[in-house]
C-alpha atoms as a PDB file:
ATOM      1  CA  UNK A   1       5.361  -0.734  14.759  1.00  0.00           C
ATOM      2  CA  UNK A   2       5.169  -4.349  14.006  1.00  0.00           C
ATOM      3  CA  UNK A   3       1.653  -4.729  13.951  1.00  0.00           C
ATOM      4  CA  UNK A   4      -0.309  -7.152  11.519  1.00  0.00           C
ATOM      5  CA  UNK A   5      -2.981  -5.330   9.653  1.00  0.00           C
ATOM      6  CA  UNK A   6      -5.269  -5.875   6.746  1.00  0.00           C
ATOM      7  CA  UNK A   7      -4.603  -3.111   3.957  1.00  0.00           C
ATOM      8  CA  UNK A   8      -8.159  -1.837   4.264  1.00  0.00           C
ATOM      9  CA  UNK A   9      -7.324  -1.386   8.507  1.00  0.00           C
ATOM     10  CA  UNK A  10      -4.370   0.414   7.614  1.00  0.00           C
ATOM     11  CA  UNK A  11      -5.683   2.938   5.099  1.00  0.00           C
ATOM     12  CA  UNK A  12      -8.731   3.383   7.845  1.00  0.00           C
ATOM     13  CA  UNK A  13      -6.037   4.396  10.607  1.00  0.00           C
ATOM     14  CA  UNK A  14      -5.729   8.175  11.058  1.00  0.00           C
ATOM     15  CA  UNK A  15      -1.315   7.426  11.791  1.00  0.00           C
ATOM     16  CA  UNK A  16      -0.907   6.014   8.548  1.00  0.00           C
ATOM     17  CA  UNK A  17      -3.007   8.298   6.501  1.00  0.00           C
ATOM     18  CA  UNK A  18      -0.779  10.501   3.880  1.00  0.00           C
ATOM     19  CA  UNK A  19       2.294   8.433   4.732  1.00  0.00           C
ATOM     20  CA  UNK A  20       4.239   5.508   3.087  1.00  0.00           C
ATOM     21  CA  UNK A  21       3.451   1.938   4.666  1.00  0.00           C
ATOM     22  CA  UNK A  22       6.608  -0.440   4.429  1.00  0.00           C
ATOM     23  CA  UNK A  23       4.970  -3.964   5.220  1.00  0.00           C
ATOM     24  CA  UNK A  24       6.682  -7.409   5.821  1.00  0.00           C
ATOM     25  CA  UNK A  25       5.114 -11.080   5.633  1.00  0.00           C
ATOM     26  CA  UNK A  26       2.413  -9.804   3.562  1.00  0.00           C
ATOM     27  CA  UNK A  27      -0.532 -11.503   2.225  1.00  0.00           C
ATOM     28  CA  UNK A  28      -1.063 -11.135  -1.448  1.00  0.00           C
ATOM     29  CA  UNK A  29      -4.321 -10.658  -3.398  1.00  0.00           C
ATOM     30  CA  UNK A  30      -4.223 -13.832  -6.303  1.00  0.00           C
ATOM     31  CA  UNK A  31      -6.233 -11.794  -8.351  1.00  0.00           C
ATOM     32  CA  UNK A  32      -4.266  -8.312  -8.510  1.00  0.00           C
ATOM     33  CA  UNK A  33      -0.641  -9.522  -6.850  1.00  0.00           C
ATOM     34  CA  UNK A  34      -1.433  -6.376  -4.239  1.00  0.00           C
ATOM     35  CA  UNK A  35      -1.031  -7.076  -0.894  1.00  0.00           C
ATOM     36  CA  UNK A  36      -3.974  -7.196   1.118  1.00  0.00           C
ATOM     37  CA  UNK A  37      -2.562  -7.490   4.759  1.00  0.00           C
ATOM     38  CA  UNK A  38       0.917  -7.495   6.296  1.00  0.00           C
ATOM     39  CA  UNK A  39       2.911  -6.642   9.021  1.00  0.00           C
ATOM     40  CA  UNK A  40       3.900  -2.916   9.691  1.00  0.00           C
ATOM     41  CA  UNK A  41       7.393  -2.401   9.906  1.00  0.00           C
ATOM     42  CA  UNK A  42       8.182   1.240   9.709  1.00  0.00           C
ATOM     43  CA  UNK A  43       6.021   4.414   7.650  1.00  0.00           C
ATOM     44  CA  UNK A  44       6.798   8.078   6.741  1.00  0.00           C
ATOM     45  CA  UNK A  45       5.905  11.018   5.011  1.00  0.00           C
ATOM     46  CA  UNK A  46       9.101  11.438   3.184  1.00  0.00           C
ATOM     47  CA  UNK A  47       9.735   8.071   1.333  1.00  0.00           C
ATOM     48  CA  UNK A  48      13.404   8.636   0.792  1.00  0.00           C
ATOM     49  CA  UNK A  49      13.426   9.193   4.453  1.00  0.00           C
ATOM     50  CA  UNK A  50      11.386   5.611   4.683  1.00  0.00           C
ATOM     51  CA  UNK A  51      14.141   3.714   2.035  1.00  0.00           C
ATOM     52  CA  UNK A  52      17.187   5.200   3.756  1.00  0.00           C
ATOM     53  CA  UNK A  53      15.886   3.919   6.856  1.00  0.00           C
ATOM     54  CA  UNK A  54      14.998   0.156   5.685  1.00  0.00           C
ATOM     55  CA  UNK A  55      18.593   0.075   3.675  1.00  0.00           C
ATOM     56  CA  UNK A  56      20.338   0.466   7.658  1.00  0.00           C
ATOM     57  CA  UNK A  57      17.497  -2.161   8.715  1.00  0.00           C
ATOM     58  CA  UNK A  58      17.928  -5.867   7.865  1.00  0.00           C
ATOM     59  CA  UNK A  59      14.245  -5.948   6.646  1.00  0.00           C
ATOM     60  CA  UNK A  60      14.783  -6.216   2.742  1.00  0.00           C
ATOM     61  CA  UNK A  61      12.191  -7.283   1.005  1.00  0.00           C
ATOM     62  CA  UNK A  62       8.896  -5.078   2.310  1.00  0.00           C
ATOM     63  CA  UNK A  63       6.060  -3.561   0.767  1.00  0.00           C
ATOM     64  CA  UNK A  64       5.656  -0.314   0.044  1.00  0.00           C
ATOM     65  CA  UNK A  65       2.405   1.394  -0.541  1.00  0.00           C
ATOM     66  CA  UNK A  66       1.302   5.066   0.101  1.00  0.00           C
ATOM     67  CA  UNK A  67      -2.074   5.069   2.654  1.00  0.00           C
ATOM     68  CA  UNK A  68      -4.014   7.279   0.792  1.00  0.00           C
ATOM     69  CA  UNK A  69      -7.914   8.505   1.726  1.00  0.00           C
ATOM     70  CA  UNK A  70      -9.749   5.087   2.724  1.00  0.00           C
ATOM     71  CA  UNK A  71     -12.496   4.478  -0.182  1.00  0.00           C
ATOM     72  CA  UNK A  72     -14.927   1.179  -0.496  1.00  0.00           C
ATOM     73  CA  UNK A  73     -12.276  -0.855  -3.116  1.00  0.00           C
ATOM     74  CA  UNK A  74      -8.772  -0.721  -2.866  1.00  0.00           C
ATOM     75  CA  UNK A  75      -7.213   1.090  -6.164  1.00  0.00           C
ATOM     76  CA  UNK A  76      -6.059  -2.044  -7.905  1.00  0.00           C
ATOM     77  CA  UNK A  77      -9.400  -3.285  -8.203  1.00  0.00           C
ATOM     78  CA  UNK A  78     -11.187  -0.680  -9.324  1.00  0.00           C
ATOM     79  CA  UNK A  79     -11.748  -0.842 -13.122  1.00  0.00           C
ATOM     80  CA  UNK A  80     -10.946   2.628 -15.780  1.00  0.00           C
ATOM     81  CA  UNK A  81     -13.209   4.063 -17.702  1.00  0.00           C
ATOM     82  CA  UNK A  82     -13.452   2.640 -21.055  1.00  0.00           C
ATOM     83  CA  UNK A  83     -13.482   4.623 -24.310  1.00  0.00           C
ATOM     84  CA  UNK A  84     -16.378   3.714 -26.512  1.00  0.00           C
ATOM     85  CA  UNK A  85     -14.975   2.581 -29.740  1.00  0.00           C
ATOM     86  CA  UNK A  86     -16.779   5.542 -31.538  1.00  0.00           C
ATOM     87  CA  UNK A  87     -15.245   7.955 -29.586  1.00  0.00           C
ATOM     88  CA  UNK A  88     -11.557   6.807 -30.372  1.00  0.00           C
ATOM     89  CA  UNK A  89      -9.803   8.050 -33.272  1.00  0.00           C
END
């Protein structure tokens, strides 16, 4: 691991893909507070599995996002559906 990626990169790579990303030194969007890039410092499938392992590391404070299917917009910028005020009761 240890490799500096942007989050679209890592969501893109099949070896992160349905897995939890723990990234350090990241790069945060001003806008949304998500992080955007960072570097990779350990994923898994099972996040206890990833947690246990980063308590026993000395990396504390990480990152960590689940890689999920790559789309066009990352999921923290794309907008809900709003509820026309008619339609709420």
């Amino acid at each position: 691991m240890g490799s500096r990626m942007t989050w679209p990169q890592i969501r893109q790579n099949d070896a992160y893909r349905g897995r939890w990303v723990a990234l350090d030194d990241c790069r945060y969007d001003g806008r949304t507070a998500q992080p955007v890039e960072g570097t990779i410092i350990d994923a898994d499938e099972d996040l206890v599995e990833l947690c246990t392992r980063i308590r026993q590391s000395e990396n504390k404070n990480l990152a960590i996002l689940f890689c999920e299917e790559a789309t066009e917009e990352p999921p923290s910028s794309r907008r809900r559906p709003s509820v026309p005020p008619s339609a709420a009761h």
